[in-house]
Protein backbone atom coordinates (compact mmCIF):
# COMPACT_ATOMS: atom_id res chain seq x y z
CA UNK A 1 -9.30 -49.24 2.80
CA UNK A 2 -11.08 -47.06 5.76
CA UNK A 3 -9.44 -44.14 7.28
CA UNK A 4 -9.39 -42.92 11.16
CA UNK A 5 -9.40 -39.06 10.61
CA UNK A 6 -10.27 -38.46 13.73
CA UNK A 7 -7.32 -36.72 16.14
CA UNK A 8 -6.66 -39.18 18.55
CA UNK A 9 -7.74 -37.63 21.61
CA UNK A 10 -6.00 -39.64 24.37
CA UNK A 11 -2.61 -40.65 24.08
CA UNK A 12 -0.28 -42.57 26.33
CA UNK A 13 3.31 -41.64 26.70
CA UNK A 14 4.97 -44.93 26.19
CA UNK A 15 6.49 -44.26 22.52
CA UNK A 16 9.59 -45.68 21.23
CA UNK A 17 9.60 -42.36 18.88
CA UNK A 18 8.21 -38.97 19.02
CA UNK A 19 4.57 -38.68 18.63
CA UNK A 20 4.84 -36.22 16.09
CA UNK A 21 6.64 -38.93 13.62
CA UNK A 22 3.39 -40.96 13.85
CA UNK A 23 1.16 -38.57 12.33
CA UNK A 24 -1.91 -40.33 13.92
CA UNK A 25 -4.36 -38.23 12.77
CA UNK A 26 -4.41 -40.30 9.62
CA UNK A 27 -4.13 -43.77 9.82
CA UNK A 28 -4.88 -46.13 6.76
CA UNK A 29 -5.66 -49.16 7.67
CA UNK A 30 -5.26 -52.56 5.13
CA UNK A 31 -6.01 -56.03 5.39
CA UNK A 32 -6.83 -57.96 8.67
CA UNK A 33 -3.51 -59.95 9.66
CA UNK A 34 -4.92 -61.89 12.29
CA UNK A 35 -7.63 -62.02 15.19
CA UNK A 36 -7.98 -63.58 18.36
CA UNK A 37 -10.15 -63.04 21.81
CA UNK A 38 -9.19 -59.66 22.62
CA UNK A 39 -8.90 -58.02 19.41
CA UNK A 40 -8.19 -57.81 15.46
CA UNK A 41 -5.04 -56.78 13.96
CA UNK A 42 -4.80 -54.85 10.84
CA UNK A 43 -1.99 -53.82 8.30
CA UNK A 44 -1.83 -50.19 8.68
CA UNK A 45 -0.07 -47.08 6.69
CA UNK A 46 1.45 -43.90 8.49
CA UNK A 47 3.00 -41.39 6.99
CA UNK A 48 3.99 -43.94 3.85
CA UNK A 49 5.49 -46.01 6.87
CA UNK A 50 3.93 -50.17 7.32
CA UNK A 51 3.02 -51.03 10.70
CA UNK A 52 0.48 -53.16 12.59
CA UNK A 53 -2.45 -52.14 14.43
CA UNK A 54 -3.97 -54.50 17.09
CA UNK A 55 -7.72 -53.03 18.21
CA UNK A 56 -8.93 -54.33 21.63
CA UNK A 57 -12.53 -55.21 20.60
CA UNK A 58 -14.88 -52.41 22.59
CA UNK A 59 -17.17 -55.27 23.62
CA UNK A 60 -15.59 -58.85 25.25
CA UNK A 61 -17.18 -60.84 27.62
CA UNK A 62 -13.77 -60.90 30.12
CA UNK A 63 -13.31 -57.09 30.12
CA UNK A 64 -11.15 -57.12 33.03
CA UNK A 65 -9.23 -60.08 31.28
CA UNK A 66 -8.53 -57.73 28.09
CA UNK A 67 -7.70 -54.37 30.36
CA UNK A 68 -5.06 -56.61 31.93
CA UNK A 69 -3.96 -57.97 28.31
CA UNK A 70 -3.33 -54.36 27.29
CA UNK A 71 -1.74 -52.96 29.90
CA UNK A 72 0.87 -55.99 29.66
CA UNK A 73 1.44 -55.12 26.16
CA UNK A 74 2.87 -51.87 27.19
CA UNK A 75 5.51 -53.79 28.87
CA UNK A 76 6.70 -54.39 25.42
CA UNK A 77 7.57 -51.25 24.67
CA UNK A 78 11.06 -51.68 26.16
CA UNK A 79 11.67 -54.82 24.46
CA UNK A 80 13.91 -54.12 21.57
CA UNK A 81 15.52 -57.19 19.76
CA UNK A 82 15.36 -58.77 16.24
CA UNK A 83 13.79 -61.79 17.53
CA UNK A 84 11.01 -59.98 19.28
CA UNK A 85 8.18 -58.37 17.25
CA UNK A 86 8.92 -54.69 18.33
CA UNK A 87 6.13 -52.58 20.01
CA UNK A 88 6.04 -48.82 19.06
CA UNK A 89 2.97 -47.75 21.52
CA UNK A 90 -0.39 -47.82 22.57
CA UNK A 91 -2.66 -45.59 22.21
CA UNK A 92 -7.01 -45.14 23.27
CA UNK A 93 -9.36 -43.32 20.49
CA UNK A 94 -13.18 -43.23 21.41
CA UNK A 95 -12.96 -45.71 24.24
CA UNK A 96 -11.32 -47.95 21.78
CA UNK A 97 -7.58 -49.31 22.88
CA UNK A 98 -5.07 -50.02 20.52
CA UNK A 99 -1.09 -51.33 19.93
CA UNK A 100 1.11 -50.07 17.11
CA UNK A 101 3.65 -52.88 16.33
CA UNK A 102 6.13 -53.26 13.43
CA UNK A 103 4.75 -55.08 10.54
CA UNK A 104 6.30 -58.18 9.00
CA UNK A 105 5.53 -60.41 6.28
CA UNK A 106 5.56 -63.37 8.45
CA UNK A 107 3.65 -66.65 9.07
CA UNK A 108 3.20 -67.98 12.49
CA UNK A 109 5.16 -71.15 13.63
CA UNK A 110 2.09 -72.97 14.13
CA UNK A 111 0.54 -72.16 10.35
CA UNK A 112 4.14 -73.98 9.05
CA UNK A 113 3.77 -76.94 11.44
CA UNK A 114 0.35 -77.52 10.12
CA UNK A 115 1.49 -77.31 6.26
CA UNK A 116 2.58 -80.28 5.06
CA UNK A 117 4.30 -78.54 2.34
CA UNK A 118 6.96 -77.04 4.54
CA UNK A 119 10.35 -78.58 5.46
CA UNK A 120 11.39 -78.58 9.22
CA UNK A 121 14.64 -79.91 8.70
CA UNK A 122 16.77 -80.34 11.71
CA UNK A 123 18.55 -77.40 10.42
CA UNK A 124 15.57 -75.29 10.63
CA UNK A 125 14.55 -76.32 14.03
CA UNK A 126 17.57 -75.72 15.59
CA UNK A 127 17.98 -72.40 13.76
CA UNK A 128 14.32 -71.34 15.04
CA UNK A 129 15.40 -72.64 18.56
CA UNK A 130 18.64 -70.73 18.58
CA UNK A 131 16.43 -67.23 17.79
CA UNK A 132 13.42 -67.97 19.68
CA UNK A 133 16.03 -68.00 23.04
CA UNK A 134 17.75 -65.69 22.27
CA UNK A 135 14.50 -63.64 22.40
CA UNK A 136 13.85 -65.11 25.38
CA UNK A 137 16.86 -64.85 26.55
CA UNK A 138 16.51 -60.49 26.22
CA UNK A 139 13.34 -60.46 27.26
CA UNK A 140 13.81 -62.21 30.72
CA UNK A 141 17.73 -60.04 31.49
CA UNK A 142 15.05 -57.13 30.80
CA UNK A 143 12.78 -58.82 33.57
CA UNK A 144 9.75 -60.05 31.94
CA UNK A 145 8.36 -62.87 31.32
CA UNK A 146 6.30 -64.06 28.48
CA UNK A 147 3.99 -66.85 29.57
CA UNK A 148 2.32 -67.41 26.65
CA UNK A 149 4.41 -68.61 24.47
CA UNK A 150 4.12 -71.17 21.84
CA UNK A 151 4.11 -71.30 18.00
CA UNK A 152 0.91 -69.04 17.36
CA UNK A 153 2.95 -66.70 18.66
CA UNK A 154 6.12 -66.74 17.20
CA UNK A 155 6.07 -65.24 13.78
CA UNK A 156 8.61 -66.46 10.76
CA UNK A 157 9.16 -64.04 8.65
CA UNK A 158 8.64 -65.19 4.77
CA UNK A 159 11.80 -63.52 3.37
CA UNK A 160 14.36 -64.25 6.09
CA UNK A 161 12.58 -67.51 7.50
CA UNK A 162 13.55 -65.23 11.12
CA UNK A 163 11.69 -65.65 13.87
CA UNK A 164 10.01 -63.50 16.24
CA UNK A 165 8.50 -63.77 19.94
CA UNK A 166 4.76 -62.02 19.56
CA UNK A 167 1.46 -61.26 21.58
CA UNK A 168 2.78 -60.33 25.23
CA UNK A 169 -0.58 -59.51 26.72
CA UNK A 170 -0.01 -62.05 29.19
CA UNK A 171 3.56 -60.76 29.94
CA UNK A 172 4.33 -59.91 33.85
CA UNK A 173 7.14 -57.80 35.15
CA UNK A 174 9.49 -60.02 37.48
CA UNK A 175 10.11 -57.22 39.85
CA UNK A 176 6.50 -56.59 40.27
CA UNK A 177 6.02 -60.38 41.12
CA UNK A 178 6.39 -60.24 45.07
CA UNK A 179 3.75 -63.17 46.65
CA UNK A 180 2.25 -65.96 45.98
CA UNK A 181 -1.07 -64.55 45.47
CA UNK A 182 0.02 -62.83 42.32
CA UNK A 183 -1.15 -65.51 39.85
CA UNK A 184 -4.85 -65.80 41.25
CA UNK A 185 -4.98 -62.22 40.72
CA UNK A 186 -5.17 -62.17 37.26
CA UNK A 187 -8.05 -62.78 34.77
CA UNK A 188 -5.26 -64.09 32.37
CA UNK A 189 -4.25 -68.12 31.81
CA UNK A 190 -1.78 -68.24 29.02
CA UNK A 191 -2.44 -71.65 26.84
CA UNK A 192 -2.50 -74.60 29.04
CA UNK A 193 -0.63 -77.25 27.10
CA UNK A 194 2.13 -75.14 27.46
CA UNK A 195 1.47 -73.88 30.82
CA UNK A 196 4.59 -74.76 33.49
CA UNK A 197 3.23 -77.14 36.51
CA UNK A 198 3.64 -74.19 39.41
CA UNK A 199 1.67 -72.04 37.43
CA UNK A 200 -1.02 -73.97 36.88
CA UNK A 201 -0.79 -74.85 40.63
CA UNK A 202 -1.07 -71.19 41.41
CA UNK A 203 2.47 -70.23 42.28
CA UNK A 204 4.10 -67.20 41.52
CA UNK A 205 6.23 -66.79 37.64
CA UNK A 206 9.40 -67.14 37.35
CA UNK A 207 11.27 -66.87 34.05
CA UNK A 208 11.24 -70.71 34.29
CA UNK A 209 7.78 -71.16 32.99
CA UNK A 210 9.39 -69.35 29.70
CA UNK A 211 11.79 -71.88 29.57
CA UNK A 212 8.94 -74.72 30.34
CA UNK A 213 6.70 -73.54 27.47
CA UNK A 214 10.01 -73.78 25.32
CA UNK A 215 10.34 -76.82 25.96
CA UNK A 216 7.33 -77.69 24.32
CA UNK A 217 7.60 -75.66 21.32
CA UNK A 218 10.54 -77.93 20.91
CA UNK A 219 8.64 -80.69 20.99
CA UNK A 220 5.87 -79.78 18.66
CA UNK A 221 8.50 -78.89 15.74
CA UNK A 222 9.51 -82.44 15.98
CA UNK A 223 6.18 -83.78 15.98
CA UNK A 224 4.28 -81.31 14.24
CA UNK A 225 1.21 -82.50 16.68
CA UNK A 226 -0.90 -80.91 19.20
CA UNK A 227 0.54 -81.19 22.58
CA UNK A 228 -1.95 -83.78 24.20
CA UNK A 229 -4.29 -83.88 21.45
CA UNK A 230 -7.72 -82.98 22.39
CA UNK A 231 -7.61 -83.43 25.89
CA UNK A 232 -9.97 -80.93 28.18
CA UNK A 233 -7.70 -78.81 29.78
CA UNK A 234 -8.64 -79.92 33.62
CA UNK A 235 -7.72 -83.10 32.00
CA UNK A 236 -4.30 -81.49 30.75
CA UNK A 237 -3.75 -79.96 34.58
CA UNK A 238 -4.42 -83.18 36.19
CA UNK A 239 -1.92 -85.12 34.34
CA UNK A 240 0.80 -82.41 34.46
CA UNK A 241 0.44 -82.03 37.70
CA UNK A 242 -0.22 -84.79 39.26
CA UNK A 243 1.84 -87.50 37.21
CA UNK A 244 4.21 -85.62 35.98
CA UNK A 245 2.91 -85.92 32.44
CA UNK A 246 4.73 -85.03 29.13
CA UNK A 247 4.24 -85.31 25.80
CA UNK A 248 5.74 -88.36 24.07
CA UNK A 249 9.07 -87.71 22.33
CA UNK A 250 9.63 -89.78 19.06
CA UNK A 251 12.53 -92.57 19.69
CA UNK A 252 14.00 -91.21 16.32
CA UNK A 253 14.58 -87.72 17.89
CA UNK A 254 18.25 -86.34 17.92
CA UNK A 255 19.49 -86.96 21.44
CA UNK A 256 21.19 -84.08 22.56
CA UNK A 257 17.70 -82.31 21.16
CA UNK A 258 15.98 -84.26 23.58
CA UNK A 259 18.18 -83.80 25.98
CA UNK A 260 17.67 -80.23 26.18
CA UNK A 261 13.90 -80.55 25.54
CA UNK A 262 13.00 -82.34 28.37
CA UNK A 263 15.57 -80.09 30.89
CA UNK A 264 13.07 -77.40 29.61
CA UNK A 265 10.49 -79.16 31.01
CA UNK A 266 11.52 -80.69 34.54
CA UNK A 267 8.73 -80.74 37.04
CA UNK A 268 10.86 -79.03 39.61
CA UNK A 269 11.84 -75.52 37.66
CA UNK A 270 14.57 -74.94 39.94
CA UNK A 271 16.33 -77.98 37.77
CA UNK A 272 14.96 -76.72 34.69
CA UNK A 273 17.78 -74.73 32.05
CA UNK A 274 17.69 -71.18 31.74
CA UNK A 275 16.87 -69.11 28.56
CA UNK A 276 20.55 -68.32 28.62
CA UNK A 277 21.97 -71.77 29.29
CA UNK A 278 19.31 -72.96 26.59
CA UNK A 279 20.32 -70.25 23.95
CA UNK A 280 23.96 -71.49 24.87
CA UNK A 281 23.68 -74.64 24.39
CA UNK A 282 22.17 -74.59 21.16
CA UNK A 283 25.29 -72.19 20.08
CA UNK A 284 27.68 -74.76 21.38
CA UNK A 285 26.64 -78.31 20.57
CA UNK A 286 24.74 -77.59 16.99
């Protein structure tokens, strides 16, 4: 276990508690949960209290990229519903930027499409589809949008098999969204099997590329398959765009399931569902 002794000595005001509960002159850290581009997270102890600590890495070759993934993060903060992982603050020590989160005992989605050993019973999927709008659902009636979602970032937790909507450092504020050069402003991409068709063509977000990435989480927890296999992802863009590609849905899949699977994903978003009407449906007909 290494400890941070060291008084933080920068700290933004963006806390969902009083600093002083924190006590973040002594953090404990544990065992790495996960990593990815931008940063490492760790299991972490204050004040007796579990949380988790995501570190921005001090060196990454898209700097800009990771400022911008940080400063979405924050956006978080106001997020506060079971089915999204809640954000506590941020916080910079030494030049060295990092998010407190809550800390769960959780899998992600993808990790229990890829085990053979779990069940995704239709019960199960439409359970984890009811959640994962209603999280969206929040999220976009507080005015932000995800656009990254998909199932390595939605974590289950083990105990309740809940899930939870996670990683919003590509996250934009809808209000803030105001022309159409937004989106080429950004150093950040999302995932692009997932990636709505007027994104990827460089129009603004709308809460309908939520709904469009959705769609193919849906998808995958029939399948259990990557969308589009191992295509290159100017492959990927091409077809989306340009044919109106989708992934295949199984002939055996329930109907009204697909039914509301491929409304998530409509080439025109205007005719696409949204979160709400998605979250609805799933309350009504299941």
């Amino acid at each position: 276990m290494k400890s941070m002794k060291n008084r933080l000595d920068y700290f933004e005001n963006l806390c969902t508690k009083r600093k002083e509960d924190f006590h973040f002159n002594e953090i404990q850290l544990g065992r790495l949960l996960g990593s990815g581009g931008f940063g490492n997270v760790h299991e972490c102890t204050i004040n007796r209290q579990k949380y988790a600590l995501k570190r921005f890495h001090i060196t990454t070759r898209n700097a800009r990229a990771a400022q911008e993934s940080f400063t979405s993060e924050n956006m978080a903060i106001r997020l506060q519903h079971k089915n999204i992982v809640r954000t506590h603050c941020t916080f910079i020590q030494n030049e060295s930027h990092y998010i407190l989160m809550e800390y769960l005992n959780a899998r992600t989605l993808q990790s229990i499409i890829d085990d053979e050993n779990e069940v995704i019973s239709f019960k199960r999927r439409i359970r984890f589809a009811k959640q994962i709008s209603s999280g969206l659902t929040y999220s976009h009636e507080k005015n932000i949008v995800h656009l990254d979602l998909k199932p390595l970032n939605i974590l289950v937790s083990q105990v309740i098999d809940q899930c939870k909507i996670s990683d919003f450092g590509c996250c934009k504020d809808l209000t803030e969204i105001s022309s159409l050069t937004t989106p080429t402003k950004t150093s950040l991409t999302g995932t692009y099997p997932y990636r709505a068709p007027e994104l990827l063509c460089g129009e603004p977000a709308t809460d309908k590329a939520d709904v469009y990435s959705f769609g193919i989480c849906l998808w995958q927890m029939v399948t259990r398959e990557k969308p589009y296999g191992n295509e290159h992802h100017e492959v990927i863009i091409f077809k989306v765009v340009a044919y109106n590609f989708r992934p295949h849905i199984p002939e055996d899949t329930e109907k009204l399931y697909s039914e509301v699977m491929t409304q998530c994903w409509e080439e025109c978003k205007e005719n696409r569902m949204k979160a709400s009407e998605v979250m609805q449906f799933f309350r009504e007909h299941f």
